[in-house]
PDB file of N, CA and C in Angstrom:
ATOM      1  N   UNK A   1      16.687-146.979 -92.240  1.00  0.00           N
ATOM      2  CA  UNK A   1      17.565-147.902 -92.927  1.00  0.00           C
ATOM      3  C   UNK A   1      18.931-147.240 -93.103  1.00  0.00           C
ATOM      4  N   UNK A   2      19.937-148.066 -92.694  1.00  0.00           N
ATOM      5  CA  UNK A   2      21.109-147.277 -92.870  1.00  0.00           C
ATOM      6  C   UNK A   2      22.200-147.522 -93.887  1.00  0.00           C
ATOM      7  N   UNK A   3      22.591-146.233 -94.772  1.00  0.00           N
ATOM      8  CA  UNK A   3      23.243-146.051 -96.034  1.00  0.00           C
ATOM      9  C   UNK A   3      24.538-145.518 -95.959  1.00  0.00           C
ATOM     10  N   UNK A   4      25.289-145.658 -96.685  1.00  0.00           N
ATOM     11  CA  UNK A   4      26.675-145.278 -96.782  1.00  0.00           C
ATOM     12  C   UNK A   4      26.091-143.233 -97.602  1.00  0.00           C
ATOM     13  N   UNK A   5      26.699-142.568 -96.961  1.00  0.00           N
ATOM     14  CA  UNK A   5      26.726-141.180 -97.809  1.00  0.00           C
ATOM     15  C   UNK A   5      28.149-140.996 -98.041  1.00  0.00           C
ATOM     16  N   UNK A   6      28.677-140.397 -99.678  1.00  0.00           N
ATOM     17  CA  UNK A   6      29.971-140.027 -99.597  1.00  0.00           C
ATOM     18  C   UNK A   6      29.921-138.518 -99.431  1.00  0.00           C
ATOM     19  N   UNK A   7      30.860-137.120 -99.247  1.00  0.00           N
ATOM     20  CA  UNK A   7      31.313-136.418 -98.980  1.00  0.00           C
ATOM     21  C   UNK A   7      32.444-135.904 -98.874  1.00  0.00           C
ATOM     22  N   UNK A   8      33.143-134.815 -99.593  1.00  0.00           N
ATOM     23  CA  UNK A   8      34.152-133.954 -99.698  1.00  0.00           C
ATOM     24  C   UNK A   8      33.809-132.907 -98.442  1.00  0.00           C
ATOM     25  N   UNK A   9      35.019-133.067 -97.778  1.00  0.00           N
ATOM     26  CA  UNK A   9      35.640-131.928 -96.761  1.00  0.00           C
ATOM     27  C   UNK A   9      37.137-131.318 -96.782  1.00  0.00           C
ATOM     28  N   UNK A  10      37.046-129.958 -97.536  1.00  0.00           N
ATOM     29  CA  UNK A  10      38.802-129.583 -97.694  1.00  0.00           C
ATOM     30  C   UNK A  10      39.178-130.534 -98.260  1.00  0.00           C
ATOM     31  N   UNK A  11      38.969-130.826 -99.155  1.00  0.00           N
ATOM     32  CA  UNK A  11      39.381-131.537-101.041  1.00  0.00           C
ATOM     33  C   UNK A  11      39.711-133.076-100.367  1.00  0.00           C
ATOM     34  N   UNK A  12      39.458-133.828 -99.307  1.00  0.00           N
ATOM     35  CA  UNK A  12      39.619-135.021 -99.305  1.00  0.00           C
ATOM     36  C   UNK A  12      38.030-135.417 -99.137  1.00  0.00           C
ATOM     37  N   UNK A  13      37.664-136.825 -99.815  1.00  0.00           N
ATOM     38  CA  UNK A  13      36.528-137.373 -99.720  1.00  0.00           C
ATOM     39  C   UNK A  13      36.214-138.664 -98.584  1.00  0.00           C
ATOM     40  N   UNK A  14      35.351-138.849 -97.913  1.00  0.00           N
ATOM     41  CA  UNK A  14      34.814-139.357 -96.856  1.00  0.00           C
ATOM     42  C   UNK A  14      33.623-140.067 -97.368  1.00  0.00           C
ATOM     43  N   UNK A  15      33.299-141.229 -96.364  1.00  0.00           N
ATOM     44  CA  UNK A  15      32.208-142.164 -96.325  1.00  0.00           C
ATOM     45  C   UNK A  15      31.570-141.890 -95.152  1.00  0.00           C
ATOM     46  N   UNK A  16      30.014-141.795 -94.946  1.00  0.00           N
ATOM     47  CA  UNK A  16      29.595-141.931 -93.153  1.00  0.00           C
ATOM     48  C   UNK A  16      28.674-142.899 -93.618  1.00  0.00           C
ATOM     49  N   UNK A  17      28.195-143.983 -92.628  1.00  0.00           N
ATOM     50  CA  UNK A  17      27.162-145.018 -92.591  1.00  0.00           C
ATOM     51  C   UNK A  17      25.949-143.848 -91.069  1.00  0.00           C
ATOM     52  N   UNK A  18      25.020-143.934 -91.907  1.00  0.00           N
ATOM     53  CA  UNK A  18      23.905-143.591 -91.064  1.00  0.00           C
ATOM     54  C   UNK A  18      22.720-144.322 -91.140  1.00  0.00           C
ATOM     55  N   UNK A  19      21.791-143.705 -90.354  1.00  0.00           N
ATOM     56  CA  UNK A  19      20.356-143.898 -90.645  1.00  0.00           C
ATOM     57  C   UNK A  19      19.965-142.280 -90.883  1.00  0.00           C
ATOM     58  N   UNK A  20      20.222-141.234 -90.482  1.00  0.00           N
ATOM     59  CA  UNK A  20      19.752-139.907 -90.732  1.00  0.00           C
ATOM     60  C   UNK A  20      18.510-139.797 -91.889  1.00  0.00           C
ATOM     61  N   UNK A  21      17.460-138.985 -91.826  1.00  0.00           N
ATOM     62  CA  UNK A  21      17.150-138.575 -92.895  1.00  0.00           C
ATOM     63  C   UNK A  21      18.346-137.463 -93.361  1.00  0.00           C
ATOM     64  N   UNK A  22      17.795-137.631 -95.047  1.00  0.00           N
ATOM     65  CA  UNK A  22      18.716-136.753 -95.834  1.00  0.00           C
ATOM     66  C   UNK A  22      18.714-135.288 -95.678  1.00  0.00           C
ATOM     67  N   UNK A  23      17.931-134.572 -95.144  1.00  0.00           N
ATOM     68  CA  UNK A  23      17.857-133.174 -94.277  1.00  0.00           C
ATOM     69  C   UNK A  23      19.065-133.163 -93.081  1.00  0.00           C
ATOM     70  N   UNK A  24      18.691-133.995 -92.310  1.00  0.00           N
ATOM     71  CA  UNK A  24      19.867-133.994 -91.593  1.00  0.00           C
ATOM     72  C   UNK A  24      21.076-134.284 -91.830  1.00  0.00           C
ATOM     73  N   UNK A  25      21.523-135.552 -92.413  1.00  0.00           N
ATOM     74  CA  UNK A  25      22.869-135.436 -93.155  1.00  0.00           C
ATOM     75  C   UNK A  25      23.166-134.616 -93.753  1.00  0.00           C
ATOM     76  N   UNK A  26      22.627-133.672 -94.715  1.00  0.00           N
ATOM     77  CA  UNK A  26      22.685-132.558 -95.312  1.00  0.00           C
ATOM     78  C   UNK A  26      23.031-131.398 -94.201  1.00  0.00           C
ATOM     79  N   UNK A  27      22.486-130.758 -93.208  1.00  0.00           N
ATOM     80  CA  UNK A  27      22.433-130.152 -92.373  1.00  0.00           C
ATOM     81  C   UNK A  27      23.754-130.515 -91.626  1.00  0.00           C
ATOM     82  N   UNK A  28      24.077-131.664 -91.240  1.00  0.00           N
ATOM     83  CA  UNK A  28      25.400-131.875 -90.721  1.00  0.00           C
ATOM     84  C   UNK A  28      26.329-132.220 -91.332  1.00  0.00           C
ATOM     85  N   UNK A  29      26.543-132.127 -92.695  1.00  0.00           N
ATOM     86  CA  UNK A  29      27.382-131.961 -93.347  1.00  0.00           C
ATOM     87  C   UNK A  29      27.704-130.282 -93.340  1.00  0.00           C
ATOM     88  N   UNK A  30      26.741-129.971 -93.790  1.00  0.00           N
ATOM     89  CA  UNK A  30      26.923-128.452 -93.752  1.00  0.00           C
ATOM     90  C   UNK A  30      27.518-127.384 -92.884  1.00  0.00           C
ATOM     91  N   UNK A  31      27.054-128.006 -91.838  1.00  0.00           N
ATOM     92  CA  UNK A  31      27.916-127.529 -90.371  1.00  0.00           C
ATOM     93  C   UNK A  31      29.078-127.602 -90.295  1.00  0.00           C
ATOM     94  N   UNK A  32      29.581-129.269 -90.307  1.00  0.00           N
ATOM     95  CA  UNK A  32      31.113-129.745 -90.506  1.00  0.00           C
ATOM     96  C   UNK A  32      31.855-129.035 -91.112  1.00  0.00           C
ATOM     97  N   UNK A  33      31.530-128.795 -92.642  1.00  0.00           N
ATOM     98  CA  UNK A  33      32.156-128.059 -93.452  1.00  0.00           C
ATOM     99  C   UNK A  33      32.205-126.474 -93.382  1.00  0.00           C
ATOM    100  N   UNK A  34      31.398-125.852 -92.736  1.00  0.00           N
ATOM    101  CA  UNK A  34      31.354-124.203 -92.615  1.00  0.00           C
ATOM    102  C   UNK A  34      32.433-124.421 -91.188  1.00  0.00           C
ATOM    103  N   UNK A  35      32.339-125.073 -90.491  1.00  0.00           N
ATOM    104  CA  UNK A  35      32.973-124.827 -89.723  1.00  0.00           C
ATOM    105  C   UNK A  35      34.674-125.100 -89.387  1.00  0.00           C
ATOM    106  N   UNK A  36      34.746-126.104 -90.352  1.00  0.00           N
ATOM    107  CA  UNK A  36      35.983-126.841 -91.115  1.00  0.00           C
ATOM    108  C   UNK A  36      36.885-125.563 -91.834  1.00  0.00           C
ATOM    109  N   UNK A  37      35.945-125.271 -92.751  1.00  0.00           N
ATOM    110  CA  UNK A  37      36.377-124.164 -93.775  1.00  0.00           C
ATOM    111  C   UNK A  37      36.930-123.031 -92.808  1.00  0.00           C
ATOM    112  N   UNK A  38      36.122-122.504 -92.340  1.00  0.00           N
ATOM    113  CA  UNK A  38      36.398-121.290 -91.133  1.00  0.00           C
ATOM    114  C   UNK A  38      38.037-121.569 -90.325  1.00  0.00           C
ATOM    115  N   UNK A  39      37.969-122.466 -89.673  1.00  0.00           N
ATOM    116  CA  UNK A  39      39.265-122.851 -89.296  1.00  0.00           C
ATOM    117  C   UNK A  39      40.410-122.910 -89.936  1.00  0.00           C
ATOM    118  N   UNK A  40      39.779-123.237 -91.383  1.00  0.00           N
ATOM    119  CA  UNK A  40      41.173-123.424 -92.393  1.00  0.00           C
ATOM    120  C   UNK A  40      41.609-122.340 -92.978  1.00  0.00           C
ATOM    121  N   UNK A  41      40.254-121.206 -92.743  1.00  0.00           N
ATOM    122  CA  UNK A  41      41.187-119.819 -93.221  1.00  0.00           C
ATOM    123  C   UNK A  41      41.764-118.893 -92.492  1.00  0.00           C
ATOM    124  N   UNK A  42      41.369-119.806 -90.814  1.00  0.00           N
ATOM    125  CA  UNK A  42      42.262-118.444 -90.059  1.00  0.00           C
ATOM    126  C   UNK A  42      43.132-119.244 -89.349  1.00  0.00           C
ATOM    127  N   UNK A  43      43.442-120.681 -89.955  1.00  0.00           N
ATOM    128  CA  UNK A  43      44.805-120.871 -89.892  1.00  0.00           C
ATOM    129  C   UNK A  43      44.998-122.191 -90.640  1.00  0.00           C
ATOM    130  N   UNK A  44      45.867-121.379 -91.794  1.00  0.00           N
ATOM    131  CA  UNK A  44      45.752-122.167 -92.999  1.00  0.00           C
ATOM    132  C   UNK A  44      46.682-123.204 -93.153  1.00  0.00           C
ATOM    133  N   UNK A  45      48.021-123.218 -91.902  1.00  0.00           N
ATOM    134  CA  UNK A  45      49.188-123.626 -91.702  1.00  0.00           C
ATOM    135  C   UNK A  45      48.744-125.332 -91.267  1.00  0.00           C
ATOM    136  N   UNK A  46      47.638-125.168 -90.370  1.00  0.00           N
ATOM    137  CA  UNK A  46      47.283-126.446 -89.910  1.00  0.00           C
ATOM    138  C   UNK A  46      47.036-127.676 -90.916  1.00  0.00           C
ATOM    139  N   UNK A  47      47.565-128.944 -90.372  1.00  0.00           N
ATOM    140  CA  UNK A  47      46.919-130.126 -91.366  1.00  0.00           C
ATOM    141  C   UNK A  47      45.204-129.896 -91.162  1.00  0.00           C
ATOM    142  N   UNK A  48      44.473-131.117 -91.823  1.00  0.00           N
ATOM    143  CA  UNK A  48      43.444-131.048 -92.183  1.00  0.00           C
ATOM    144  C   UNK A  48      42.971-132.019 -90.919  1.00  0.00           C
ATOM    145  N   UNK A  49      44.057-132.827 -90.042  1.00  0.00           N
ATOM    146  CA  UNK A  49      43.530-133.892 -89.026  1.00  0.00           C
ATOM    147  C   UNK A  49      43.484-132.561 -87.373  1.00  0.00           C
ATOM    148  N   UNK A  50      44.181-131.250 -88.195  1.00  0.00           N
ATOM    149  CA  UNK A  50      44.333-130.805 -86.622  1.00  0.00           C
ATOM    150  C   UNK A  50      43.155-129.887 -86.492  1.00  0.00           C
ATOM    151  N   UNK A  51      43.091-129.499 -87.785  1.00  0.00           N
ATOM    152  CA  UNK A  51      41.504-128.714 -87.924  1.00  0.00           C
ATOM    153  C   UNK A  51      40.189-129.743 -87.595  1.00  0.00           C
ATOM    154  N   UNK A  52      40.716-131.089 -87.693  1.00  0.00           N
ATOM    155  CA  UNK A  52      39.184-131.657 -87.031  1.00  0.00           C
ATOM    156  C   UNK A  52      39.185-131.896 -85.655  1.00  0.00           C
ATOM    157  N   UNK A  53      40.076-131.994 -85.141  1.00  0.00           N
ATOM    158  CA  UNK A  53      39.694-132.262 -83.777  1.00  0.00           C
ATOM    159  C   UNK A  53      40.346-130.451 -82.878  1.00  0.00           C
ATOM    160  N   UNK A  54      40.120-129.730 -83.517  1.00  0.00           N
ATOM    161  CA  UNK A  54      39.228-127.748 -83.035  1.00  0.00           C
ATOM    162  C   UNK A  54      38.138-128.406 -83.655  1.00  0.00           C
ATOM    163  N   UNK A  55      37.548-128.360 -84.819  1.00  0.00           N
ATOM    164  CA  UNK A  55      36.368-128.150 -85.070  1.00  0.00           C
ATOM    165  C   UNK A  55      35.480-129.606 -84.231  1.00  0.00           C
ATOM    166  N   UNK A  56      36.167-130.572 -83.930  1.00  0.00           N
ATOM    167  CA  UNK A  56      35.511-131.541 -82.614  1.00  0.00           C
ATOM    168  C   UNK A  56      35.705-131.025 -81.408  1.00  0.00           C
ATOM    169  N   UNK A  57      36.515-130.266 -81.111  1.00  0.00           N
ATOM    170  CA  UNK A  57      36.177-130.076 -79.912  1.00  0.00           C
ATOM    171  C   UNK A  57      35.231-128.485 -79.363  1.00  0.00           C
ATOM    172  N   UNK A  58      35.369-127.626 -80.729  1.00  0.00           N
ATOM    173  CA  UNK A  58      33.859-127.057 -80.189  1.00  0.00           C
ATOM    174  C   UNK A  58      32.564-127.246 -80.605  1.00  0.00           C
ATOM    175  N   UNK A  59      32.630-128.375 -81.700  1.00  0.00           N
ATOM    176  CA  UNK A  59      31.243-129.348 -81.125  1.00  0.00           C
ATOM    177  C   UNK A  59      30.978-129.887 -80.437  1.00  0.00           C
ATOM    178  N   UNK A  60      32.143-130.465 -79.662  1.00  0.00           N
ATOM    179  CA  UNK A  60      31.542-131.053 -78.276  1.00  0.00           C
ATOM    180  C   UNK A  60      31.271-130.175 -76.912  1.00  0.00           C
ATOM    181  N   UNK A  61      31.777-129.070 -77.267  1.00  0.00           N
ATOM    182  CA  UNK A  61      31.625-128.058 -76.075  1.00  0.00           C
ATOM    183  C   UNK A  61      30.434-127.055 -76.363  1.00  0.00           C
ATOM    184  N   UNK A  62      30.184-127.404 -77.470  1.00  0.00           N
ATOM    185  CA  UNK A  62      28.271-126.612 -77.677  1.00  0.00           C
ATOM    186  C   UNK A  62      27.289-127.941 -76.975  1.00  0.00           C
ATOM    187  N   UNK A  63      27.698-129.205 -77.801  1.00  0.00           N
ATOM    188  CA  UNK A  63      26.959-130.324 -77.071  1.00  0.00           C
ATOM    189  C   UNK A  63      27.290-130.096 -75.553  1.00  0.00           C
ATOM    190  N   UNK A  64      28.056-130.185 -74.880  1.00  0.00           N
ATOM    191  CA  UNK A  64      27.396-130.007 -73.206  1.00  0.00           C
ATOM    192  C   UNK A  64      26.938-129.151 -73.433  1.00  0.00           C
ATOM    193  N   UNK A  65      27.347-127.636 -73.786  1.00  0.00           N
ATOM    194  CA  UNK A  65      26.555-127.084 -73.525  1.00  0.00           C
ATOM    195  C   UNK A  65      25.093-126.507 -73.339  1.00  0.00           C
ATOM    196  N   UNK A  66      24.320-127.329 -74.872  1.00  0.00           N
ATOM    197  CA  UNK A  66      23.330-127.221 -74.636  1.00  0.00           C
ATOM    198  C   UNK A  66      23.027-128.398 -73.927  1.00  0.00           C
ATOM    199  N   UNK A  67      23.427-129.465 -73.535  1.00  0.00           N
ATOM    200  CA  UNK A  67      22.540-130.430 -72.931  1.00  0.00           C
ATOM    201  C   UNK A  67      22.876-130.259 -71.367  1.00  0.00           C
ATOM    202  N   UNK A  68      23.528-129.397 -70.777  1.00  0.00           N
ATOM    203  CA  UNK A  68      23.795-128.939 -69.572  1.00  0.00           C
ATOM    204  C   UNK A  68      21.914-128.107 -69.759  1.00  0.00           C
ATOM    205  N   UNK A  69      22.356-126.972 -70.146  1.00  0.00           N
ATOM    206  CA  UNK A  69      20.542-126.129 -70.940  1.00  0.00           C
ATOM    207  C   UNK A  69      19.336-126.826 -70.582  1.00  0.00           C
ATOM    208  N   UNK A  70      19.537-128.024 -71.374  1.00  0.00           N
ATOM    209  CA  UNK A  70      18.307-128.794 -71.760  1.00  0.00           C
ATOM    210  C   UNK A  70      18.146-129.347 -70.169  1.00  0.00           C
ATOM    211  N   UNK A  71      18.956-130.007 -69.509  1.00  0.00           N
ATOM    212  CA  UNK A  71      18.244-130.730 -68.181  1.00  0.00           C
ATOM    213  C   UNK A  71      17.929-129.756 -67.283  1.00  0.00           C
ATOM    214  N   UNK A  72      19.040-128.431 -67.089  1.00  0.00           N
ATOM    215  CA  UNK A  72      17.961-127.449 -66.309  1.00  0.00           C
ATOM    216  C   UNK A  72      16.533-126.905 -66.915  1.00  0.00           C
ATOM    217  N   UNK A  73      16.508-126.891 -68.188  1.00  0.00           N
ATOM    218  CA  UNK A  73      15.141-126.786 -68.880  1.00  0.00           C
ATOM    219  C   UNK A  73      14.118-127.799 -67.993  1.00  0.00           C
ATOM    220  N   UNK A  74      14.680-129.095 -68.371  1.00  0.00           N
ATOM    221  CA  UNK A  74      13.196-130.355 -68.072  1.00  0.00           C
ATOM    222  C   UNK A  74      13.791-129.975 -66.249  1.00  0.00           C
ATOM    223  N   UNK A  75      14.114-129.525 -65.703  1.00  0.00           N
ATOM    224  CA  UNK A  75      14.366-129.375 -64.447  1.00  0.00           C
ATOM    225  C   UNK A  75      13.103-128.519 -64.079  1.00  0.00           C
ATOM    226  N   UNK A  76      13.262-127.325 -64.877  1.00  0.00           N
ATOM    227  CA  UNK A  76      12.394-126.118 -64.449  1.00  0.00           C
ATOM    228  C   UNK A  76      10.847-126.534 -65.010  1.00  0.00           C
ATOM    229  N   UNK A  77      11.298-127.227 -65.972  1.00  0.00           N
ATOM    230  CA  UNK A  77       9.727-127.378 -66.526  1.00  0.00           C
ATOM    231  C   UNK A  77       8.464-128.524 -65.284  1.00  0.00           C
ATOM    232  N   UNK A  78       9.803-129.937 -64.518  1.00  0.00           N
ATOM    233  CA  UNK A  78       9.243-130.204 -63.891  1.00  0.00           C
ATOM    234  C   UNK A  78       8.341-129.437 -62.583  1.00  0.00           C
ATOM    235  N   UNK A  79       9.462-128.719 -62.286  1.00  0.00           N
ATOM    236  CA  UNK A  79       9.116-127.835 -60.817  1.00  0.00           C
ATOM    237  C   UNK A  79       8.042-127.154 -61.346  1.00  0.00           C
ATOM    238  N   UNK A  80       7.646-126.787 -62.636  1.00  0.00           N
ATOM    239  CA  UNK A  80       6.450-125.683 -62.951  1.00  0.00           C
ATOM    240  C   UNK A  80       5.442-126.830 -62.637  1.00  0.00           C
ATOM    241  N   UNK A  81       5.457-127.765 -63.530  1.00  0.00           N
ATOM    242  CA  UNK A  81       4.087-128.771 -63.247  1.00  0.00           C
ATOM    243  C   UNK A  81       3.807-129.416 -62.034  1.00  0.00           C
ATOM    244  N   UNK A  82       4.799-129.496 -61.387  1.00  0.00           N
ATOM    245  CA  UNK A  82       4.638-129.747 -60.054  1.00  0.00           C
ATOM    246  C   UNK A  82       4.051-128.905 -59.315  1.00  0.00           C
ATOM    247  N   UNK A  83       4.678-127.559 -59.482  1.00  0.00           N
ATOM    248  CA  UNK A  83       3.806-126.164 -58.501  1.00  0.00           C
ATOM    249  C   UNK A  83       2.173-126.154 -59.247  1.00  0.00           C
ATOM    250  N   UNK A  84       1.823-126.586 -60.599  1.00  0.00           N
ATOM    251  CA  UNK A  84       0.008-126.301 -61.365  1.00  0.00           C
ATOM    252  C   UNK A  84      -0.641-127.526 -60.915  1.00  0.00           C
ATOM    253  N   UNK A  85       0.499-128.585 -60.788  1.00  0.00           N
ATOM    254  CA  UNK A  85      -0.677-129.362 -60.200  1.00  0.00           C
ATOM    255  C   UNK A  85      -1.068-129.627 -58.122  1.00  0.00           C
ATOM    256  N   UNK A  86       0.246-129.020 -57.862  1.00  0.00           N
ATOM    257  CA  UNK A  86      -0.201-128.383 -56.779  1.00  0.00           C
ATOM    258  C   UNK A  86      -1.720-127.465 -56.445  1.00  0.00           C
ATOM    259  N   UNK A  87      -1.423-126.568 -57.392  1.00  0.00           N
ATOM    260  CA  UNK A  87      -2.664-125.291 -57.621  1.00  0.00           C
ATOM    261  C   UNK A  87      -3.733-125.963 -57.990  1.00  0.00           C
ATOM    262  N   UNK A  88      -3.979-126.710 -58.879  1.00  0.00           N
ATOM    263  CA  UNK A  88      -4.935-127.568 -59.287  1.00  0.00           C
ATOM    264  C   UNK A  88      -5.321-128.589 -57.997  1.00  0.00           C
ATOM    265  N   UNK A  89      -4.863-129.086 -57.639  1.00  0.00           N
ATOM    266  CA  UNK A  89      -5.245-129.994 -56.207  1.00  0.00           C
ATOM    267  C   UNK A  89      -5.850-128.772 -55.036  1.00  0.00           C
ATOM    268  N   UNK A  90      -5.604-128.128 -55.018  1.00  0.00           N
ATOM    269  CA  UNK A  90      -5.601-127.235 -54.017  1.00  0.00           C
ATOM    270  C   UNK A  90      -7.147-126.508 -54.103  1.00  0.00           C
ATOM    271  N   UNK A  91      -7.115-126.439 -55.376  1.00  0.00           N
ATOM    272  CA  UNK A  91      -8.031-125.452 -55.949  1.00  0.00           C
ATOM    273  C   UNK A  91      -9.577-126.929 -56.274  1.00  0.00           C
ATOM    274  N   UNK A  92      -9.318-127.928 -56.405  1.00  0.00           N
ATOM    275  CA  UNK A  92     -10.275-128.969 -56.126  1.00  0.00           C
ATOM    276  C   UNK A  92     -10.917-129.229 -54.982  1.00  0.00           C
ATOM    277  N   UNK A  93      -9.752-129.183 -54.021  1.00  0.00           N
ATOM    278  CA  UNK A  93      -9.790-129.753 -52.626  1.00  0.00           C
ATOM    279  C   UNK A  93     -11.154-128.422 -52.227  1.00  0.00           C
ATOM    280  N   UNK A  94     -11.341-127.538 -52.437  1.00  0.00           N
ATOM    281  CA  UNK A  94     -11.967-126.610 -52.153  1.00  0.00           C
ATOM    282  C   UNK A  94     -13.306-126.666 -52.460  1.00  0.00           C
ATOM    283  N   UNK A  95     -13.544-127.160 -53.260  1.00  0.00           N
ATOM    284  CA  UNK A  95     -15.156-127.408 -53.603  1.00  0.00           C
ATOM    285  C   UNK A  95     -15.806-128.627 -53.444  1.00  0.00           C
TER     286      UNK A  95
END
C-alpha cells in the first residue's frame, strides 16, 4: 500500500510516495543522507540541488554497476546448470 513518508535532508524537508516496507525506506533514506552529508563536507560551497545530482549520479553508476555484475552472474550461473545437467544426462544415458 502506498504512503506518503516525510524526511529532512541538509535542513530542507521532503515528501516520497512509496510502497517500500519501512526497513527499506529507512535504509534508503539512510544512504541518501550519509551520502548527501559526505558531499556537503568536502564541498561545502555547493548548493544542496548540485550535491544531489553527484550524489545521483554515483548512485546510478553503482546501479549499472552492479546490475552489469548481476547478468554476468545469472550468465555464469546459467552456463553452470547447463554444463550439471549436461553431466547428469550423460551420466543417465549410461545405465
Amino acid at each position: 500500500m502506498e504512503r506518503v513518508v516525510k524526511f529532512e535532508v541538509l535542513g530542507q524537508e521532503y515528501q516520497l510516495s512509496t510502497d517500500a516496507s519501512d526497513e527499506d525506506v529507512h535504509e534508503i533514506l539512510q544512504l541518501v543522507k550519509n551520502l548527501l552529508e559526505s558531499y556537503s563536507q568536502s564541498a561545502s560551497s555547493l548548493p544542496a540541488n548540485k550535491l544531489a545530482i553527484l550524489a545521483s549520479l554515483n548512485m546510478a553508476g553503482k546501479y549499472v554497476k552492479l546490475r552489469r555484475e548481476f547478468d554476468e552472474f545469472k550468465l555464469m550461473v546459467g552456463q553452470t546448470a547447463d554444463m550439471m545437467e549436461s553431466k547428469i544426462d550423460s551420466v543417465l544415458e549410461l545405465k
